[in-house]
Structure formats: C-alpha cells, structure tokens
PDB file of N, CA and C in Angstrom:
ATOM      1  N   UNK A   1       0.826  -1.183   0.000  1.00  0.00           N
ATOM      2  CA  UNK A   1       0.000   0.000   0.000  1.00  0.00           C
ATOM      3  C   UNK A   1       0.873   1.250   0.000  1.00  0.00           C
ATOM      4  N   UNK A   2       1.213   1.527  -1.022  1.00  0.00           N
ATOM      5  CA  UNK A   2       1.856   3.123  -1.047  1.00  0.00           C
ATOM      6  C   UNK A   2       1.177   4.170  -1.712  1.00  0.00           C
ATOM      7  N   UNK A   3       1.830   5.195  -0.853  1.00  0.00           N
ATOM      8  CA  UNK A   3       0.966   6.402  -1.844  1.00  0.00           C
ATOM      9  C   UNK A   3       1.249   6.562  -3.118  1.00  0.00           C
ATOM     10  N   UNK A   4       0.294   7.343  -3.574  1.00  0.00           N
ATOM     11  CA  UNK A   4       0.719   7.969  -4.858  1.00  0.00           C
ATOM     12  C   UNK A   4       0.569   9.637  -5.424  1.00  0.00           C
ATOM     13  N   UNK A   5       1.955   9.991  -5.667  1.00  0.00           N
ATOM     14  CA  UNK A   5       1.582  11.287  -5.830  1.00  0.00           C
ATOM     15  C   UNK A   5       1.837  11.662  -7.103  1.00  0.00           C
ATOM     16  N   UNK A   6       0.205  12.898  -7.956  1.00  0.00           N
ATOM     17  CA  UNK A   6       0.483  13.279  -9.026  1.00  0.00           C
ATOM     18  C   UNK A   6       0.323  14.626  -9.162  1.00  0.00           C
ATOM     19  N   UNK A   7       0.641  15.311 -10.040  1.00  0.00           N
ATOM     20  CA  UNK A   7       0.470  17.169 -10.345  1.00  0.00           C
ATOM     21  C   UNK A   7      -0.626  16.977 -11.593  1.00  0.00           C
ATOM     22  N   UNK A   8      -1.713  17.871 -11.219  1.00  0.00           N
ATOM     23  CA  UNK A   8      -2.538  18.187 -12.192  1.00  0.00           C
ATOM     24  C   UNK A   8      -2.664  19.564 -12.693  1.00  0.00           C
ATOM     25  N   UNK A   9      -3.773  20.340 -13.536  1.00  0.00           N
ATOM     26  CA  UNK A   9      -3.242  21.570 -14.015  1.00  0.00           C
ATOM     27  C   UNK A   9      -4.338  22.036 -13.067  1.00  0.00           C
ATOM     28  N   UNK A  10      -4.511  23.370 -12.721  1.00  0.00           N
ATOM     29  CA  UNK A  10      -5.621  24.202 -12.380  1.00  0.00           C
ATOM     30  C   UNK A  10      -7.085  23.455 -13.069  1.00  0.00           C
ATOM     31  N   UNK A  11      -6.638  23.900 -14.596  1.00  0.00           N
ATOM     32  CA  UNK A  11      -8.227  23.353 -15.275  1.00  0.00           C
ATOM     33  C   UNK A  11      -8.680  22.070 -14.561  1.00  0.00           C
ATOM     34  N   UNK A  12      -7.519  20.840 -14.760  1.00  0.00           N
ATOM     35  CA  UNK A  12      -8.249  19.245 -14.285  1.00  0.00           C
ATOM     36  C   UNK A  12      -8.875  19.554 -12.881  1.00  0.00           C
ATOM     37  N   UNK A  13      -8.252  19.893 -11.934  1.00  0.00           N
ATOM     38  CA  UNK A  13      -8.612  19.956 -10.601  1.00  0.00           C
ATOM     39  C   UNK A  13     -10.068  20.986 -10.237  1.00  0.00           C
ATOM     40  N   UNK A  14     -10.168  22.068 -11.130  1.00  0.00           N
ATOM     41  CA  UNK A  14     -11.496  22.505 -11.199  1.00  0.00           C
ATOM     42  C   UNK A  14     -12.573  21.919 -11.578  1.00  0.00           C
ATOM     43  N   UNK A  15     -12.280  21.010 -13.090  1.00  0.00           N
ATOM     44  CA  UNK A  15     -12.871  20.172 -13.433  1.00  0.00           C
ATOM     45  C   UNK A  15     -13.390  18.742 -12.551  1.00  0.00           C
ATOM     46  N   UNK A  16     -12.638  18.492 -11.955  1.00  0.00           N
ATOM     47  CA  UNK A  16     -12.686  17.764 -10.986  1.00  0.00           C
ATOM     48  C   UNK A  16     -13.673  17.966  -9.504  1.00  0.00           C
ATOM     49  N   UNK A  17     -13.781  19.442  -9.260  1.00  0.00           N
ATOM     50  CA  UNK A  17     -14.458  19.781  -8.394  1.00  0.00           C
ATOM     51  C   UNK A  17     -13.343  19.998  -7.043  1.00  0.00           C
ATOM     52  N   UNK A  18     -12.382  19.317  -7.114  1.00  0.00           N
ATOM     53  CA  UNK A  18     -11.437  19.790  -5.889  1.00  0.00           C
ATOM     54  C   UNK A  18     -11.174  20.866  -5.237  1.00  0.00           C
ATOM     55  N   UNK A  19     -11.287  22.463  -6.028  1.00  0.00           N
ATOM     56  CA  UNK A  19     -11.329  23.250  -5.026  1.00  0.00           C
ATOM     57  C   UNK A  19     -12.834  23.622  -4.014  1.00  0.00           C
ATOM     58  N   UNK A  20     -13.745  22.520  -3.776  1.00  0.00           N
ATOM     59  CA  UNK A  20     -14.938  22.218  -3.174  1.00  0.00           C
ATOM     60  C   UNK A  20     -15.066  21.478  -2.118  1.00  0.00           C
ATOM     61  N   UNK A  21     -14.136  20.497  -2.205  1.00  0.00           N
ATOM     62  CA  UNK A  21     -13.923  19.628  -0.973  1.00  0.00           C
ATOM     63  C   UNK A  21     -13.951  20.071   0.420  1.00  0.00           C
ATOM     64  N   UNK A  22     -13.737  19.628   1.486  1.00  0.00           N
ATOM     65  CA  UNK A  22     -13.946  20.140   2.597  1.00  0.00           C
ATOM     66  C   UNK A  22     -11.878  20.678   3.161  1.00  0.00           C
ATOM     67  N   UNK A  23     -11.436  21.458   3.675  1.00  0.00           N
ATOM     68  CA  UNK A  23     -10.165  21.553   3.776  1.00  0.00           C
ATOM     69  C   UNK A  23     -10.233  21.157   5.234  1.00  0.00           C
ATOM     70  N   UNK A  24      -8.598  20.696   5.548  1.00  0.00           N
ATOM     71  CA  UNK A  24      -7.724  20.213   7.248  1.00  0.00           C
ATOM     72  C   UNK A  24      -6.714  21.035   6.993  1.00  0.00           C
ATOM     73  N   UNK A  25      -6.515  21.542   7.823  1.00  0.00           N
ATOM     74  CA  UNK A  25      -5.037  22.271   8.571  1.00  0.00           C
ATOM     75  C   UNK A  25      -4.344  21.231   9.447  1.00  0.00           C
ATOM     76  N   UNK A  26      -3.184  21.568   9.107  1.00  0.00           N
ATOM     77  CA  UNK A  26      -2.401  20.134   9.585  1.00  0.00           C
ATOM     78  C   UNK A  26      -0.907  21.298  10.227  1.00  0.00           C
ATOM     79  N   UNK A  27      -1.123  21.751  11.412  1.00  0.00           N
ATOM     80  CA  UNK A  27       0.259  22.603  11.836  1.00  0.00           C
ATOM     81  C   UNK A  27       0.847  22.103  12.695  1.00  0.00           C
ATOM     82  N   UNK A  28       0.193  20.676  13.296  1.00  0.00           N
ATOM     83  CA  UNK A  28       1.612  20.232  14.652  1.00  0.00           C
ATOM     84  C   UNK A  28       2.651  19.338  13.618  1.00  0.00           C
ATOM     85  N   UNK A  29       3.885  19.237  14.421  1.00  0.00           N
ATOM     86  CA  UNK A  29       5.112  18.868  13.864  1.00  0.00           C
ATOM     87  C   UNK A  29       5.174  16.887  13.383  1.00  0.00           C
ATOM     88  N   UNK A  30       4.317  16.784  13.829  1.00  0.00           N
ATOM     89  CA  UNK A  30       4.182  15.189  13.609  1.00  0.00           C
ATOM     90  C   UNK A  30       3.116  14.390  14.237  1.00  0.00           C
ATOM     91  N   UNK A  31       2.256  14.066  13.197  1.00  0.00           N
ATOM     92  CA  UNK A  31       0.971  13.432  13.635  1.00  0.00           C
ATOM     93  C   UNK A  31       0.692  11.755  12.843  1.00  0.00           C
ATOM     94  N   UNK A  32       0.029  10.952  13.817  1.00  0.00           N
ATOM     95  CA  UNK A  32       0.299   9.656  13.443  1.00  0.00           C
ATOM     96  C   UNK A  32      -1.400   9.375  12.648  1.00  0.00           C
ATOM     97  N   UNK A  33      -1.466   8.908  11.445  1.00  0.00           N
ATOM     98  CA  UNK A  33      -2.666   9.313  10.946  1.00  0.00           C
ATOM     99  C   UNK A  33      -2.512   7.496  10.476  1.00  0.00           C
ATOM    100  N   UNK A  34      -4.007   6.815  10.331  1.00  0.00           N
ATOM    101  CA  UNK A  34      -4.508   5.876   9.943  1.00  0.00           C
ATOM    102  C   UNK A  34      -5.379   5.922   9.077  1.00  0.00           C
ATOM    103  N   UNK A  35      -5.786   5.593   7.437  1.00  0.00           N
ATOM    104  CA  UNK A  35      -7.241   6.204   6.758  1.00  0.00           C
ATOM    105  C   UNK A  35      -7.849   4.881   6.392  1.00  0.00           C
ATOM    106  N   UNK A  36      -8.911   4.806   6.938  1.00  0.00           N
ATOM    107  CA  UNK A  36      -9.786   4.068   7.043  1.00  0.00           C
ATOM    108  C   UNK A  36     -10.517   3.101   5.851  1.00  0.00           C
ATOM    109  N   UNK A  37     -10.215   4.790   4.618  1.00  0.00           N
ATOM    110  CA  UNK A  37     -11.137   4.481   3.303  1.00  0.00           C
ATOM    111  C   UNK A  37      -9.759   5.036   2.284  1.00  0.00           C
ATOM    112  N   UNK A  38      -9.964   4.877   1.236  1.00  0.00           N
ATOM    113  CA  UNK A  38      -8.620   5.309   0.160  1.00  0.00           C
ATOM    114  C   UNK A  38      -9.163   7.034   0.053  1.00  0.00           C
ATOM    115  N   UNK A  39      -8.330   7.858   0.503  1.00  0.00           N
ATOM    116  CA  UNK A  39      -8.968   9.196   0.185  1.00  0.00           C
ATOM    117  C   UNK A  39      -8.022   9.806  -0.476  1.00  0.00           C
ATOM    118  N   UNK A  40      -8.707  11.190  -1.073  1.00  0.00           N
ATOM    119  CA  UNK A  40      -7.844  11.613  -2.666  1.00  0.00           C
ATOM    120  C   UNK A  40      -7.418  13.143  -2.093  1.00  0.00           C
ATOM    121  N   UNK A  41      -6.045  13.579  -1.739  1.00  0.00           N
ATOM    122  CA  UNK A  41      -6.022  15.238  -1.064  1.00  0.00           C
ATOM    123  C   UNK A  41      -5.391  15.668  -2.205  1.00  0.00           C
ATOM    124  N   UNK A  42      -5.721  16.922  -2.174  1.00  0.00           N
ATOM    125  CA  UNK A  42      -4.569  18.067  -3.068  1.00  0.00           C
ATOM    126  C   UNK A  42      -4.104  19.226  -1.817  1.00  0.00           C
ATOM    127  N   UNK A  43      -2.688  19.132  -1.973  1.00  0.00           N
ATOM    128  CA  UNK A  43      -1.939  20.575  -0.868  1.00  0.00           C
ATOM    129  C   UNK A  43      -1.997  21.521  -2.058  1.00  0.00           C
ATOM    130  N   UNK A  44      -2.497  22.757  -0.933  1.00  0.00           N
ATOM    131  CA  UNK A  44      -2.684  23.476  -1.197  1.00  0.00           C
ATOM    132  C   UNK A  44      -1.190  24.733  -0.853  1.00  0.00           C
ATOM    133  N   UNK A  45      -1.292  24.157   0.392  1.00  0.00           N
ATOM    134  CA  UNK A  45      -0.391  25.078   1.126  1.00  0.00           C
ATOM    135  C   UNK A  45       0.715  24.355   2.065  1.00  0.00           C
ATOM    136  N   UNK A  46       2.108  24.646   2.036  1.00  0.00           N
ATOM    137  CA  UNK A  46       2.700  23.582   2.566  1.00  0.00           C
ATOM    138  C   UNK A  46       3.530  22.544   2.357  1.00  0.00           C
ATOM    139  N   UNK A  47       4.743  22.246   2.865  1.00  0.00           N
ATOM    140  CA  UNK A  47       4.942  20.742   3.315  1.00  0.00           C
ATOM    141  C   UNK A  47       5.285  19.990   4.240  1.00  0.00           C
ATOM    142  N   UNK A  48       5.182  18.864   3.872  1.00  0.00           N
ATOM    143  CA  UNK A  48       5.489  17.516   4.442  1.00  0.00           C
ATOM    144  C   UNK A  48       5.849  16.425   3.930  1.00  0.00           C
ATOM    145  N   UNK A  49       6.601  15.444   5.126  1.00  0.00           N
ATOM    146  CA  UNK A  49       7.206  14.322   4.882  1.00  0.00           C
ATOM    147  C   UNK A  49       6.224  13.231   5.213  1.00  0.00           C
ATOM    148  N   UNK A  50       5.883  12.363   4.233  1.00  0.00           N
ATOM    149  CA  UNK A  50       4.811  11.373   4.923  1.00  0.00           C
ATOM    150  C   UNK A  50       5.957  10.276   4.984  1.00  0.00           C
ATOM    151  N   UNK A  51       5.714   9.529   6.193  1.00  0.00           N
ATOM    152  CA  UNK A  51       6.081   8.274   6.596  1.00  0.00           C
ATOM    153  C   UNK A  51       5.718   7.071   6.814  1.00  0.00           C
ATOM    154  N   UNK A  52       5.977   6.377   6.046  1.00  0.00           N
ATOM    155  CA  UNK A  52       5.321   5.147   5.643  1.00  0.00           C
ATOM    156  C   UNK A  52       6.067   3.548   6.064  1.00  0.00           C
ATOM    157  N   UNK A  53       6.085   2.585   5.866  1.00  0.00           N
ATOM    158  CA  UNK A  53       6.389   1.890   6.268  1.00  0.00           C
ATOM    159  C   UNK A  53       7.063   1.229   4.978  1.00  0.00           C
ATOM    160  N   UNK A  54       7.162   1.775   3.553  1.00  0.00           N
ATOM    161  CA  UNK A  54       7.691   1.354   2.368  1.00  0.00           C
ATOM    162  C   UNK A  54       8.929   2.717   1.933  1.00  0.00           C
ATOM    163  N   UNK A  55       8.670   4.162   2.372  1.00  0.00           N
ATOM    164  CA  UNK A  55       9.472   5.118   2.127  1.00  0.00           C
ATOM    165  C   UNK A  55       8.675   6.464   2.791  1.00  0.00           C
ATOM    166  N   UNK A  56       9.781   6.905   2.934  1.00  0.00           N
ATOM    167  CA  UNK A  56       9.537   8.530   3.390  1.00  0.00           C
ATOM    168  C   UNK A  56       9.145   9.613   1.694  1.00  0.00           C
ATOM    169  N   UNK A  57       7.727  10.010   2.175  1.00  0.00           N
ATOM    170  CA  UNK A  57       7.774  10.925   0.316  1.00  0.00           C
ATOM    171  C   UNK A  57       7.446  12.613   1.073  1.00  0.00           C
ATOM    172  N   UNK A  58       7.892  13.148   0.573  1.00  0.00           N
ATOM    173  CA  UNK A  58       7.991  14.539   0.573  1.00  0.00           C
ATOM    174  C   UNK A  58       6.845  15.252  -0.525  1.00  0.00           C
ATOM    175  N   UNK A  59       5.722  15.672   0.052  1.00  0.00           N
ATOM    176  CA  UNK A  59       4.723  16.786  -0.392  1.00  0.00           C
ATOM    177  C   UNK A  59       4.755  17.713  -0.124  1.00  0.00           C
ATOM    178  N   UNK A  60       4.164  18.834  -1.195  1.00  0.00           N
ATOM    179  CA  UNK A  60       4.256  20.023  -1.117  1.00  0.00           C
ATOM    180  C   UNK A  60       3.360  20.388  -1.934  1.00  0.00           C
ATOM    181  N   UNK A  61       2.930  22.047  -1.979  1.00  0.00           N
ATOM    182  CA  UNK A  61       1.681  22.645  -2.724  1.00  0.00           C
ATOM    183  C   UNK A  61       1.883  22.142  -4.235  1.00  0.00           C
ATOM    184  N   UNK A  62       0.693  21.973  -4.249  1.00  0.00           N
ATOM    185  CA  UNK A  62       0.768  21.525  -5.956  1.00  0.00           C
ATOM    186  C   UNK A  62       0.448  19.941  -6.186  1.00  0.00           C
ATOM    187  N   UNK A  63       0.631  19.153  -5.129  1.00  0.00           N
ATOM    188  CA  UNK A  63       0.502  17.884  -5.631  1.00  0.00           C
ATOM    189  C   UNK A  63      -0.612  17.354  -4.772  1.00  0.00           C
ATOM    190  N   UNK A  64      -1.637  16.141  -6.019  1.00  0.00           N
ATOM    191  CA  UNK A  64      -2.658  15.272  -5.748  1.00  0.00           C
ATOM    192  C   UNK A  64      -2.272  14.183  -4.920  1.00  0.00           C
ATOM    193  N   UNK A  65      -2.392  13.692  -4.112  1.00  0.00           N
ATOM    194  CA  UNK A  65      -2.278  12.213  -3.406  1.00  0.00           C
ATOM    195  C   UNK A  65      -3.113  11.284  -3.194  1.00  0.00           C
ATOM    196  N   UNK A  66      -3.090  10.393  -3.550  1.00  0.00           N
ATOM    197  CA  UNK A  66      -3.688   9.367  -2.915  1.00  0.00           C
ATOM    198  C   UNK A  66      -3.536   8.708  -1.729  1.00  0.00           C
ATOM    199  N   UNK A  67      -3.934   8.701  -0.600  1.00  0.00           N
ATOM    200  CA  UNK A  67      -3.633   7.608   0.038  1.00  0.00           C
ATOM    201  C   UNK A  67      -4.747   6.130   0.142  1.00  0.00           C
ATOM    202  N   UNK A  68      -4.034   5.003   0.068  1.00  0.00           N
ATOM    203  CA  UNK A  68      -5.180   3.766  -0.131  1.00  0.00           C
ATOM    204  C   UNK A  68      -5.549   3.265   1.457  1.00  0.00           C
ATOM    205  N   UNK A  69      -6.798   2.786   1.217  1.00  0.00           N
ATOM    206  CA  UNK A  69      -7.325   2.231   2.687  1.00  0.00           C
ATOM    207  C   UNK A  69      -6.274   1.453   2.973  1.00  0.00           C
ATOM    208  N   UNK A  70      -6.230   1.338   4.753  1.00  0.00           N
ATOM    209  CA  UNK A  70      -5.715   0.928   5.540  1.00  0.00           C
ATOM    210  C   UNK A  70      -3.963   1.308   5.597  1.00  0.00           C
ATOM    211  N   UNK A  71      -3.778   2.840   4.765  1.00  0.00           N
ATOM    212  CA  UNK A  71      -2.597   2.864   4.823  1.00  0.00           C
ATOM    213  C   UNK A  71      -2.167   3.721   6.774  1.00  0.00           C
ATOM    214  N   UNK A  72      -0.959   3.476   7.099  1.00  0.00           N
ATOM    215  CA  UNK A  72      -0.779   3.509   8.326  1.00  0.00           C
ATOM    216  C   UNK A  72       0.512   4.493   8.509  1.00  0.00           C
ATOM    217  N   UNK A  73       0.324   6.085   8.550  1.00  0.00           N
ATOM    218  CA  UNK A  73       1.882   6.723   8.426  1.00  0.00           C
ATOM    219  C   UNK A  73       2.043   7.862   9.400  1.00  0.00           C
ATOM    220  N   UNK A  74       3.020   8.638   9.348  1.00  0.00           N
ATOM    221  CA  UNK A  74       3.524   9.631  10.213  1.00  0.00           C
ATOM    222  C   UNK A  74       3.518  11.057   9.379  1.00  0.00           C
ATOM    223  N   UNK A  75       2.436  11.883   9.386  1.00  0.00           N
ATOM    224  CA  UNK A  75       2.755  13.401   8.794  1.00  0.00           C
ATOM    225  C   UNK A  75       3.595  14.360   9.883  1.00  0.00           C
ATOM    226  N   UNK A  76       4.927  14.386   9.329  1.00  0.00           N
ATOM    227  CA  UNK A  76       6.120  15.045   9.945  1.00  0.00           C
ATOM    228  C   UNK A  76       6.171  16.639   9.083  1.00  0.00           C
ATOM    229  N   UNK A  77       5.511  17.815   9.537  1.00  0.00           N
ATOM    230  CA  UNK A  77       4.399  18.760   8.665  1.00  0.00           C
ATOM    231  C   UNK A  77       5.846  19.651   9.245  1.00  0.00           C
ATOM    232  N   UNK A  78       6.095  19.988   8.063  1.00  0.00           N
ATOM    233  CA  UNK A  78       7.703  20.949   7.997  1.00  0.00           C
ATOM    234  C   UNK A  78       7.154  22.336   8.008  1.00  0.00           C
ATOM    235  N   UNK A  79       5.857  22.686   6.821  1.00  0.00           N
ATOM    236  CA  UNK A  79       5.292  24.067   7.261  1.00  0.00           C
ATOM    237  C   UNK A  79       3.967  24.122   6.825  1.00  0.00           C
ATOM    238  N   UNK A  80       3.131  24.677   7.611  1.00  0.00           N
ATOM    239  CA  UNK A  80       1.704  24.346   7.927  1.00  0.00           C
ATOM    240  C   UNK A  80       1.016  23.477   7.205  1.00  0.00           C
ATOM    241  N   UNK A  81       0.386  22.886   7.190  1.00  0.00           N
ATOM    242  CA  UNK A  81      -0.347  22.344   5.663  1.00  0.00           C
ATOM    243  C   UNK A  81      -1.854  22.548   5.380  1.00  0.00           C
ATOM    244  N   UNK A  82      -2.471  23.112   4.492  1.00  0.00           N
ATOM    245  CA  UNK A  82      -3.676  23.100   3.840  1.00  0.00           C
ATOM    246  C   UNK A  82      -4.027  22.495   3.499  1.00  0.00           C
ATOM    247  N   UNK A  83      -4.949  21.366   2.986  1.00  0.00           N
ATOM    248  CA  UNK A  83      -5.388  20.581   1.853  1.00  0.00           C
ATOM    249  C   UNK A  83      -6.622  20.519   1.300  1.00  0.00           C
ATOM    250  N   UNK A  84      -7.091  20.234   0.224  1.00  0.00           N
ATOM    251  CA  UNK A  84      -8.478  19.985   0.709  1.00  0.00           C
ATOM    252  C   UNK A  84      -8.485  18.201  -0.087  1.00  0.00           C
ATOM    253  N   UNK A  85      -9.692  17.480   1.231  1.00  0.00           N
ATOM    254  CA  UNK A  85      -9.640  16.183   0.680  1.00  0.00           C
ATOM    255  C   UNK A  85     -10.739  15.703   0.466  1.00  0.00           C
ATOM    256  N   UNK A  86     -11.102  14.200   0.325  1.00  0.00           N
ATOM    257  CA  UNK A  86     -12.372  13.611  -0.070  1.00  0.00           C
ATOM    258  C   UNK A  86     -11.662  11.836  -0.103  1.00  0.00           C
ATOM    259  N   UNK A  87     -12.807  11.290   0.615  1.00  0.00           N
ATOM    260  CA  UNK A  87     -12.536  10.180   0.980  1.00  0.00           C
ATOM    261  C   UNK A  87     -13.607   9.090   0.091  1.00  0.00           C
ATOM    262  N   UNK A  88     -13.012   8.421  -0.266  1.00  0.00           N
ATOM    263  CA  UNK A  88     -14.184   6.932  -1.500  1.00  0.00           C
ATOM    264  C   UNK A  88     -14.954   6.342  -0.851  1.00  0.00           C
TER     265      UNK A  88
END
C-alpha cells in the first residue's frame, strides 16, 4: 500500500471539483494518521514528509495524493499544511 503522488493543471482539478472539498489544517510537527477508506487530497499550502512503512515521500503545494485504505503513516508537517480532501 503506497501512496501515490500526481500534479494536475488548475483546469483538471477545477474540473474535478477539488477546489470544493472540505479543507484540514495540519500545523503540529508530527501526527500519526490511519485512513480508514482510500482518500484523494490536493496541498494546497505547505509541506510535508509522509512516513510510511515502504518510504519517506515529501509533499508540497501543488501535488494530488492518494492515500489507499488501511494505509498507516507519520505526517512530519515541515510548514503548515492546507489541503483539501475527499474520501471513497
């Protein structure tokens, strides 16, 4: 189960409806997060190191993620983070 991260343009992500989603602020220095369901974020603002149990990936504004159900990691949030997400 690893993430996956992609860059889309303004248009796709409008098209998409993503700037609609509901947004999280994510400002403490390291939080241990579990997702239940596969959910789809775009940063807005921000990065971070997600920690995983396959590799450490580094996000930042601009990129789509996936994370898949039952993934299990550490957001180590370097500077504030925005997102907005939506869960399947």
């Amino acid at each position: 189960m690893k993430i996956s991260v992609d860059n889309y343009s303004n248009e796709e992500l409008q098209e998409e409806g993503v700037f609609e989603w509901p947004v999280r602020k994510l400002d403490e220095e390291k939080i241990d997060w579990y997702y239940e369901e596969t959910e789809l974020c775009y940063i807005a603002e921000g990065e971070a190191v997600i920690i995983t149990e396959f590799e450490p990936v580094t996000v930042h504004a601009g990129d789509f993620i996936t994370f898949p159900k039952g993934l299990e990691c550490v957001w180590d949030v370097e500077s504030e983070i925005k997102m907005h997400y939506s869960g399947e």
